[in-house]
C-alpha atoms as a PDB file:
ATOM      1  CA  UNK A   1       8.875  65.354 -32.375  1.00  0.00           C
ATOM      2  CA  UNK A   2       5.367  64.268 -31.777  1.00  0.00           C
ATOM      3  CA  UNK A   3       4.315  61.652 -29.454  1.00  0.00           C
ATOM      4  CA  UNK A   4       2.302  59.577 -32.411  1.00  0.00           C
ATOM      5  CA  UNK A   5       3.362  56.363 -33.232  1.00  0.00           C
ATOM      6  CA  UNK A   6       3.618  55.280 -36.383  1.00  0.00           C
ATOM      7  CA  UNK A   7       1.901  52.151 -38.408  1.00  0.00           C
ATOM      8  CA  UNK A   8       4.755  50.417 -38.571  1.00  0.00           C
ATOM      9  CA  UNK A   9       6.185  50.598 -34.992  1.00  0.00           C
ATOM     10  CA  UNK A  10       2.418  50.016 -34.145  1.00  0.00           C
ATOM     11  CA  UNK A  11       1.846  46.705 -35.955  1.00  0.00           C
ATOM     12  CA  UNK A  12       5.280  45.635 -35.098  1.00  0.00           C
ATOM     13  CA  UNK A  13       3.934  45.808 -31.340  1.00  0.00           C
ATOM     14  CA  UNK A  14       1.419  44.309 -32.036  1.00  0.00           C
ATOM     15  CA  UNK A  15       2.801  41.482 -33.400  1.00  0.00           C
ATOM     16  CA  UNK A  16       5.089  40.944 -30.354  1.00  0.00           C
ATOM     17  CA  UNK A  17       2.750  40.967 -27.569  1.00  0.00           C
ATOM     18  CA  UNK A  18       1.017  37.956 -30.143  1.00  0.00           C
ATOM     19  CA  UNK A  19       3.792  35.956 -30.582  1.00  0.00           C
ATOM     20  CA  UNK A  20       4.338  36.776 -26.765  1.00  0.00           C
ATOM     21  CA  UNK A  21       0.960  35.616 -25.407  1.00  0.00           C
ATOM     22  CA  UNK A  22       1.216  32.271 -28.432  1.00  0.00           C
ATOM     23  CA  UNK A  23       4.492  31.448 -26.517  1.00  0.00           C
ATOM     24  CA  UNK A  24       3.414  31.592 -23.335  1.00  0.00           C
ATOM     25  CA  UNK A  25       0.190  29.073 -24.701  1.00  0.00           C
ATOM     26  CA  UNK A  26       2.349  26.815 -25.819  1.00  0.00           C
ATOM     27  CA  UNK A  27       4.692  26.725 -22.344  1.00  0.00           C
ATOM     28  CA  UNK A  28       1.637  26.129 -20.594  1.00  0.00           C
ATOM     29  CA  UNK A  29      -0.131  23.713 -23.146  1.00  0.00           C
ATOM     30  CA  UNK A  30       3.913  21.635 -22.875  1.00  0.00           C
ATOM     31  CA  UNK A  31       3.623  21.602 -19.225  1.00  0.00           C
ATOM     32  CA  UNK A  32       0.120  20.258 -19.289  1.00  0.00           C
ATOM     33  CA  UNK A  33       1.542  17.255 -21.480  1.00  0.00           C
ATOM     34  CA  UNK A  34       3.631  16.772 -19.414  1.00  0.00           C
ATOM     35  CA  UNK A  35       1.523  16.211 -16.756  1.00  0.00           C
ATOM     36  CA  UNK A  36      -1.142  13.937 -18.559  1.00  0.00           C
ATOM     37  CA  UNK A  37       2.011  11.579 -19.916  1.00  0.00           C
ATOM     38  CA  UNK A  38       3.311  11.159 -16.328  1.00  0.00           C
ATOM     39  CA  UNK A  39      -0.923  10.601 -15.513  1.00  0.00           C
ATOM     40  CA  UNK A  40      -1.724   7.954 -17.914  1.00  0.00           C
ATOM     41  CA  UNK A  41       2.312   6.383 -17.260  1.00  0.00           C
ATOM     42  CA  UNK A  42       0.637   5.274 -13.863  1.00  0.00           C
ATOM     43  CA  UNK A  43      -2.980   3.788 -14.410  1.00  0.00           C
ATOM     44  CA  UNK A  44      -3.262   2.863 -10.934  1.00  0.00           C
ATOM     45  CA  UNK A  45      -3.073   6.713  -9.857  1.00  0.00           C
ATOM     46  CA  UNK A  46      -4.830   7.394 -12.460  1.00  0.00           C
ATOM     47  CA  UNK A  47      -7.711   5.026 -11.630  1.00  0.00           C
ATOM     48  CA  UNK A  48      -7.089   5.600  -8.139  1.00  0.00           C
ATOM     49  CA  UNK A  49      -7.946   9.621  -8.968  1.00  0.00           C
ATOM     50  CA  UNK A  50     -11.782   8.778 -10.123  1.00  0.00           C
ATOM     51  CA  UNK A  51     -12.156   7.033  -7.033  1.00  0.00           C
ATOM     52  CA  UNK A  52     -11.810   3.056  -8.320  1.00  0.00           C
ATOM     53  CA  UNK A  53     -10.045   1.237  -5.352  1.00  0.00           C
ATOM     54  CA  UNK A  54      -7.931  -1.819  -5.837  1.00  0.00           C
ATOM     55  CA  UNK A  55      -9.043  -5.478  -4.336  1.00  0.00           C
ATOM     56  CA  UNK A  56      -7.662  -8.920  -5.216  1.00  0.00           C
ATOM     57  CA  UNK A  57     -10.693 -11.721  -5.529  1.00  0.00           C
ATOM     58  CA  UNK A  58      -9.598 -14.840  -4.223  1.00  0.00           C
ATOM     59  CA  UNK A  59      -9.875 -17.918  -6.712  1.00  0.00           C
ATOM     60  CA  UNK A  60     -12.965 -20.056  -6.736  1.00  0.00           C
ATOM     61  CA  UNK A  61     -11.828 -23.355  -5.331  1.00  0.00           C
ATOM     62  CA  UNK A  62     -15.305 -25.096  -5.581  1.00  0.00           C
ATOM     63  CA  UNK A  63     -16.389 -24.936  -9.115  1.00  0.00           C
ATOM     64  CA  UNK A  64     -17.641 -27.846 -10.759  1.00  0.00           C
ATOM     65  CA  UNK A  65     -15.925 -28.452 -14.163  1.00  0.00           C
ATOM     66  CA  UNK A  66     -18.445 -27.498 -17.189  1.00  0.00           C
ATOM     67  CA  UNK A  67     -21.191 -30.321 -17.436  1.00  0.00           C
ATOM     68  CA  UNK A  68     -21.755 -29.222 -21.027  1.00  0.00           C
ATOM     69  CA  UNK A  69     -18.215 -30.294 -21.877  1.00  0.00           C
ATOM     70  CA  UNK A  70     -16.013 -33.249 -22.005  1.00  0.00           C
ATOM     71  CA  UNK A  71     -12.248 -32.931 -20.782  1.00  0.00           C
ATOM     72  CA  UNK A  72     -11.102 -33.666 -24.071  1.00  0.00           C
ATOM     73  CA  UNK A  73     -12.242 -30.359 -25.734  1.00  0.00           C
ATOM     74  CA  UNK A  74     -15.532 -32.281 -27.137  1.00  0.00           C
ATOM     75  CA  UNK A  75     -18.323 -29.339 -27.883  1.00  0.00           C
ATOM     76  CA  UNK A  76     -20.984 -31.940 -26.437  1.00  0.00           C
ATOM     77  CA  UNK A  77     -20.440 -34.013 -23.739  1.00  0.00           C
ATOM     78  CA  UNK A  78     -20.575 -37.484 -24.894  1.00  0.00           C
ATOM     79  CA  UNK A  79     -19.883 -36.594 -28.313  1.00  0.00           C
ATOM     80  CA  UNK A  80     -16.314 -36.275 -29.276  1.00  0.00           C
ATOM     81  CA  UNK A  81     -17.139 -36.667 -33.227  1.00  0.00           C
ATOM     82  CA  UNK A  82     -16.101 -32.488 -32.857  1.00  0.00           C
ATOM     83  CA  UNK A  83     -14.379 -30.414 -31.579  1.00  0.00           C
ATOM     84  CA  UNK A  84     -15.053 -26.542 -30.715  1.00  0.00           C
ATOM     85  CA  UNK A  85     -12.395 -25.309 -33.909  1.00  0.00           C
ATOM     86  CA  UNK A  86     -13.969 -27.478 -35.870  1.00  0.00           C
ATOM     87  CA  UNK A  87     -17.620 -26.362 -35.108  1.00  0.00           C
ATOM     88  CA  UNK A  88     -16.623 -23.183 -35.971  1.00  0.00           C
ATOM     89  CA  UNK A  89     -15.022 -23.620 -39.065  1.00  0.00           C
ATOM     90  CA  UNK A  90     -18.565 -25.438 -39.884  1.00  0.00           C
ATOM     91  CA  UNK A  91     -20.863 -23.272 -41.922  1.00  0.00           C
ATOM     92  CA  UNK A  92     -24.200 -22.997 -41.229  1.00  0.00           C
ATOM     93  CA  UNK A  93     -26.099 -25.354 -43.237  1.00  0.00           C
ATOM     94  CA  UNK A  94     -23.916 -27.974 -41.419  1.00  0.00           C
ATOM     95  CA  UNK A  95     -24.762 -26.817 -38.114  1.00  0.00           C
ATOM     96  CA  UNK A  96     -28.608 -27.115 -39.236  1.00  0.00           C
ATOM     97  CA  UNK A  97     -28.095 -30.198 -40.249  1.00  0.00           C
ATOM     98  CA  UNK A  98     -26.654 -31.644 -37.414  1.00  0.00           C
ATOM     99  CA  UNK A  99     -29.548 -29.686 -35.110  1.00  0.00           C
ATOM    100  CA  UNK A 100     -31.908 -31.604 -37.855  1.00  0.00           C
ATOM    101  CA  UNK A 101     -30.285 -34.926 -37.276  1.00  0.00           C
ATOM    102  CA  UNK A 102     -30.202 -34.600 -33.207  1.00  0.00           C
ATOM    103  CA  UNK A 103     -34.306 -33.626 -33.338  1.00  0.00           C
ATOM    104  CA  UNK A 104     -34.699 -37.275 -35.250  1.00  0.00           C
ATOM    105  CA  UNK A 105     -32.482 -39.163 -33.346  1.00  0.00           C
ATOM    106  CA  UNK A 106     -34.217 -37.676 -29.927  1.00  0.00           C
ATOM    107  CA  UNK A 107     -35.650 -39.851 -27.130  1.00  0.00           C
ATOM    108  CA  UNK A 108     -38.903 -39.024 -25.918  1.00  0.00           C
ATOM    109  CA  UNK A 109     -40.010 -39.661 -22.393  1.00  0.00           C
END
């Protein structure tokens, strides 16, 4: 008997050791999602892990209601002929309109 091996028990090896070493990718590559699943489960580790810390910001107690806006959801104080859905549902010629109308109607000091 000689110690040659043929083609066939050759490639056959060969094909082993591949589907050996694609299995054991594939273990590793499961175990690594795995890992980033449980990660991104948990965003406060994972924001925790690039160095983000938590804090809580108190409320503002002192702010001054918007001057630029009536409490009853006027767009212009003083105005309440609108209100903010219905300036945007306006188009644009009736916005320049009304800017038109507001430069003619304007007090000068």
């Amino acid at each position: 008997m000689s110690d040659e091996v043929s083609p066939t028990e050759r490639l056959m090896n060969t094909l082993i050791s591949k589907m050996e070493s694609m299995d054991s990718d594939l273990q590793s590559l499961k175990h690594e999602n795995a890992l980033l699943r449980k990660a991104i489960r948990d965003p406060t580790s994972l924001l925790r892990k690039a160095g983000y810390v938590s804090s809580m910001t108190p409320l503002s107690e002192d702010v001054e209601v918007d001057a630029f806006r009536a409490a009853d959801d006027a767009i212009i104080k003083g105005h309440s002929d609108f209100s903010n859905t219905e300036i945007h549902q306006m188009s644009w010629e009736e916005i320049h309109e009304m800017a038109e109308q507001a430069k003619s109607t304007e007090v000068t000091a």
